[in-house]
Protein backbone atom coordinates (compact mmCIF):
# COMPACT_ATOMS: atom_id res chain seq x y z
CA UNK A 1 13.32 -29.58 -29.83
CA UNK A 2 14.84 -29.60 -26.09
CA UNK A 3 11.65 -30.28 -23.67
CA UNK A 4 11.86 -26.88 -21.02
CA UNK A 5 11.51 -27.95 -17.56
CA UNK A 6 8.23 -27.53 -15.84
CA UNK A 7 8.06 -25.01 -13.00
CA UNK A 8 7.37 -27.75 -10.26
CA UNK A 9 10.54 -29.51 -11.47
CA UNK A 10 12.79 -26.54 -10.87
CA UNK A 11 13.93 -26.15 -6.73
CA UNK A 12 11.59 -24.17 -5.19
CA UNK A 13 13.50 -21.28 -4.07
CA UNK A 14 13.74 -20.17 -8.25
CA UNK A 15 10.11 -19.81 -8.70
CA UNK A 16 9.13 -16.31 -8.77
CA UNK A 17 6.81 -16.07 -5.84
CA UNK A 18 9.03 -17.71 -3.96
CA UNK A 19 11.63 -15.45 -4.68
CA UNK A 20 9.60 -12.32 -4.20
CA UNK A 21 8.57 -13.46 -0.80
CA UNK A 22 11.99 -14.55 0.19
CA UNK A 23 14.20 -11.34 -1.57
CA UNK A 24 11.39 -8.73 -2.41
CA UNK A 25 10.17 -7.51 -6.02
CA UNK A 26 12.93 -5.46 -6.90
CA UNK A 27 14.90 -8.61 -7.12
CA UNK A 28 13.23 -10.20 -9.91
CA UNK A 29 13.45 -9.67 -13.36
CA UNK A 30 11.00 -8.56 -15.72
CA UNK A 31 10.72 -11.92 -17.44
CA UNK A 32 9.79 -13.37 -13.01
CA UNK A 33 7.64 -10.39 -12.49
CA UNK A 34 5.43 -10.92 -15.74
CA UNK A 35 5.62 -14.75 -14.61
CA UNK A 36 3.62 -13.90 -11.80
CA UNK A 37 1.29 -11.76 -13.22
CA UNK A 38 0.50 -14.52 -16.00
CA UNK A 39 0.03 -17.15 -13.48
CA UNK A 40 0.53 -20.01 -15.68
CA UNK A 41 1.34 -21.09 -18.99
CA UNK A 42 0.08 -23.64 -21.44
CA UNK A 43 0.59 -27.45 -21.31
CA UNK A 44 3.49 -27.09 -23.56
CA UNK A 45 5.32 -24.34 -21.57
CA UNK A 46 5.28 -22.85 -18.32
CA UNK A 47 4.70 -19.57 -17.57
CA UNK A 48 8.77 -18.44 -17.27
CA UNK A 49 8.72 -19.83 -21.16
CA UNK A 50 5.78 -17.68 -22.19
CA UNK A 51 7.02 -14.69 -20.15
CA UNK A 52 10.52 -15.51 -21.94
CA UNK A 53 8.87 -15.00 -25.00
CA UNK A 54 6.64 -12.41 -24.42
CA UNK A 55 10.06 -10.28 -23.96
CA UNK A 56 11.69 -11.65 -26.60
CA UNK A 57 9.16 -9.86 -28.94
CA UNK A 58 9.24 -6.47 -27.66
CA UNK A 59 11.87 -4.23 -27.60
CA UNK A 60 11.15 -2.25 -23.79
CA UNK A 61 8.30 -2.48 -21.37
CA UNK A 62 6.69 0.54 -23.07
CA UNK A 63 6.51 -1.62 -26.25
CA UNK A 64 4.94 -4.52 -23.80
CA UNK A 65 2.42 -1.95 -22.57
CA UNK A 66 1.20 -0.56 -26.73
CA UNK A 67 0.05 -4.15 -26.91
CA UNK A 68 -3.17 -4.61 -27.90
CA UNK A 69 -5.80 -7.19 -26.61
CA UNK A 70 -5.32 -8.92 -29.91
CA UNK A 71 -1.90 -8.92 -30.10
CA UNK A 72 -1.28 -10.53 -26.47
CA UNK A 73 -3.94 -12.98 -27.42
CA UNK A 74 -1.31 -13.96 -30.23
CA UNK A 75 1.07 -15.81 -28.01
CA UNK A 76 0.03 -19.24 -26.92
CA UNK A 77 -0.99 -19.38 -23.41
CA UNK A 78 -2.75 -16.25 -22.81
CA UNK A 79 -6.31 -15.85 -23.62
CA UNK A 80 -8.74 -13.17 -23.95
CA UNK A 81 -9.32 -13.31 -19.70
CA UNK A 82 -5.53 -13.19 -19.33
CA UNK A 83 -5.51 -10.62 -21.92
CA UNK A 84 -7.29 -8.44 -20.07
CA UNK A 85 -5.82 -9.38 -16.69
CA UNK A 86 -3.13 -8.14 -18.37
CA UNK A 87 -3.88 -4.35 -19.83
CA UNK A 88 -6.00 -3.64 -16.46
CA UNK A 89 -2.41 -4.42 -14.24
CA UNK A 90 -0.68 -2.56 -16.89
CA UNK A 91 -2.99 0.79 -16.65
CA UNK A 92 -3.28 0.04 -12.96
CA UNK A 93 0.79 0.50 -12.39
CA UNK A 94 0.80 3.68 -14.67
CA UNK A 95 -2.16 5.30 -12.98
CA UNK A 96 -0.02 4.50 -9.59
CA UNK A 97 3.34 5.77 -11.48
CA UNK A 98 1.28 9.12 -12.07
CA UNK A 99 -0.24 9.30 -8.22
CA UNK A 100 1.72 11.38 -5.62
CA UNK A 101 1.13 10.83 -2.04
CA UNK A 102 -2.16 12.70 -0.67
CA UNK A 103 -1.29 15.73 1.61
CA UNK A 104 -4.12 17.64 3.89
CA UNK A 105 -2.98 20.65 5.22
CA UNK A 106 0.03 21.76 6.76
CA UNK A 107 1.00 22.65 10.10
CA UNK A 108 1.55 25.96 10.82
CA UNK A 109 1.92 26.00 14.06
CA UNK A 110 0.99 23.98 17.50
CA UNK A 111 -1.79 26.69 18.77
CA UNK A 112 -3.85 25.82 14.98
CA UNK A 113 -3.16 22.02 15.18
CA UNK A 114 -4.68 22.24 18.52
CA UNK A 115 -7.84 23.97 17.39
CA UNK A 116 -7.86 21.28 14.89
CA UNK A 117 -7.90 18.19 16.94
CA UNK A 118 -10.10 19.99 19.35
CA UNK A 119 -13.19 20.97 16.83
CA UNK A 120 -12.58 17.25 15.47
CA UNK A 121 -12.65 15.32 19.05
CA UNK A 122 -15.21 17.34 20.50
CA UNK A 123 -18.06 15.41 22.11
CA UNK A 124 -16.51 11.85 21.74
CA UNK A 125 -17.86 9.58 24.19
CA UNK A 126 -14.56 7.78 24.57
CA UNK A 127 -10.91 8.54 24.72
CA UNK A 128 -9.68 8.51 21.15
CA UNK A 129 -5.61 8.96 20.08
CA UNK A 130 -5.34 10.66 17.30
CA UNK A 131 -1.84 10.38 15.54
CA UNK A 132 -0.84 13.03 12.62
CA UNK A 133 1.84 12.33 10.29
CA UNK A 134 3.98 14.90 8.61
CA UNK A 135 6.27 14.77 5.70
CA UNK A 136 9.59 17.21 5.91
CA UNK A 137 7.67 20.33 4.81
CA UNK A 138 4.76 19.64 7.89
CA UNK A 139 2.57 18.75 5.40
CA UNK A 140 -0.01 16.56 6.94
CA UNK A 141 0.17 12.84 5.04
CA UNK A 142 -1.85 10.68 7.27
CA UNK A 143 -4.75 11.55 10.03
CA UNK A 144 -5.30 7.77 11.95
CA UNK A 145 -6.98 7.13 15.14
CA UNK A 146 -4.58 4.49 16.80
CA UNK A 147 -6.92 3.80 19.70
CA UNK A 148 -10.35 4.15 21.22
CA UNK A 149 -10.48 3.72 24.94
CA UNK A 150 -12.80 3.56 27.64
CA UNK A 151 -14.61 6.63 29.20
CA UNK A 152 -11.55 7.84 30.98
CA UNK A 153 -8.81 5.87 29.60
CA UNK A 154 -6.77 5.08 26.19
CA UNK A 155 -3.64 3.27 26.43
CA UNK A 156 -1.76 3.15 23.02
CA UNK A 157 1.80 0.98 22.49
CA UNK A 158 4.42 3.04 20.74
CA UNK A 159 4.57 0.43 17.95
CA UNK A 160 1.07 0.98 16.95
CA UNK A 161 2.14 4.57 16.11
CA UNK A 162 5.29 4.12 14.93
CA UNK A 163 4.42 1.28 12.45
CA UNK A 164 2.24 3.73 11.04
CA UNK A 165 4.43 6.16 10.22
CA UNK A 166 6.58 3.84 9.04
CA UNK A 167 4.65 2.85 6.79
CA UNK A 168 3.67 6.30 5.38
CA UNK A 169 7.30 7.50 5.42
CA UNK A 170 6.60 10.13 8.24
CA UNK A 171 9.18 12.90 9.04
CA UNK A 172 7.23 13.92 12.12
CA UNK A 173 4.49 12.73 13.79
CA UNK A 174 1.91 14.84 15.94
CA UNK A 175 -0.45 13.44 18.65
CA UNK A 176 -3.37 13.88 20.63
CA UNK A 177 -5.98 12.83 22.58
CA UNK A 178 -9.26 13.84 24.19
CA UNK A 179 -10.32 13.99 28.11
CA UNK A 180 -13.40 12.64 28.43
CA UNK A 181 -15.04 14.77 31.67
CA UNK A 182 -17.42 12.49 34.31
CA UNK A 183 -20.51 14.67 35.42
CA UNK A 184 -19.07 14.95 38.58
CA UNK A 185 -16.00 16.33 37.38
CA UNK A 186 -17.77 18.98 34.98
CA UNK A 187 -19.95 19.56 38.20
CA UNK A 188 -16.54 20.31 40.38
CA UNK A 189 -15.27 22.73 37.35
CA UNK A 190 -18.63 24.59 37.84
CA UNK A 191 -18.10 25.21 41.47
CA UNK A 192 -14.86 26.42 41.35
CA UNK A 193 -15.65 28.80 38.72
């Protein structure tokens, strides 16, 4: 029987973190992506061997996920902790499969969004920036604060927001902010009234 090549002995930029890092997950096979959930193998085979075969005995990735605890146990190298490790990433990536992206409330229109933000930044002590994020029907997908200020300030970058909604996959984006009024200032408003 041909000895496999350990891991370590194979350049660097064909592991399967390495890769992922380097090209992104979509890039990797199934037999690299299970390698990486495994971790390692055994101290006859490393873990692209026992991911190799772990394939090699199902027919589809369904079939990999009907596995029982017992049954995963089977193959050399994984134990009843990596057995586990195993069903809970497995449940974890069909419960995320099932999930849709949380929505709350849509904009109907600028007067009610104002209303909103108003009755939610009321009597703040500080300058807050409040950024709303809405998908292509003005569904609201993200609420963030992107900065606190000072009493009468908030400075913001535009990356801060725009990263953001970025990473939420934002159509539009909404913001506001509060004016936080000085005594003397509420005192002025009261004379000229």
């Amino acid at each position: 029987m041909e000895k496999s090549l350990l891991l370590q002995e194979l350049p660097e930029s064909s592991w399967p973190r390495e890769r992922l890092l380097k090209e992104g997950e979509r890039h990797l096979s199934d037999q690299e992506l299970l390698a990486i959930m495994l971790r390692n193998g055994s101290r006859s085979q490393h873990v692209m061997d026992l991911a190799g075969m772990i394939l090699k005995e199902v027919s589809t990735l369904y079939d990999l996920k009907q596995l029982t605890l017992e049954e995963l146990m089977v193959f050399k190298g994984i134990g009843k902790t990596k057995a586990i490790e195993l069903k809970a990433m497995m449940e974890l990536g069909t419960r995320i499969e099932r999930s849709r992206q949380p929505k709350y409330g849509k904009v109907h229109s600028s007067f009610a969004i104002g209303q909103h933000l108003m009755n939610e930044l009321r009597g703040l002590q500080q300058e807050h920036l409040v950024a709303l994020f809405l998908n292509t029907k003005n569904e609201i997908i993200q609420q963030r604060t992107i900065f606190i200020g000072s009493l009468n300030q908030s400075i913001a970058h535009p990356r801060e927001i725009f990263r953001e909604a970025v990473r939420v996959s934002a159509a539009r984006i909404l913001l506001g902010h509060n004016h936080r009024e000085t005594r003397s200032q509420l005192k002025r408003l009261r004379t000229y009234s």
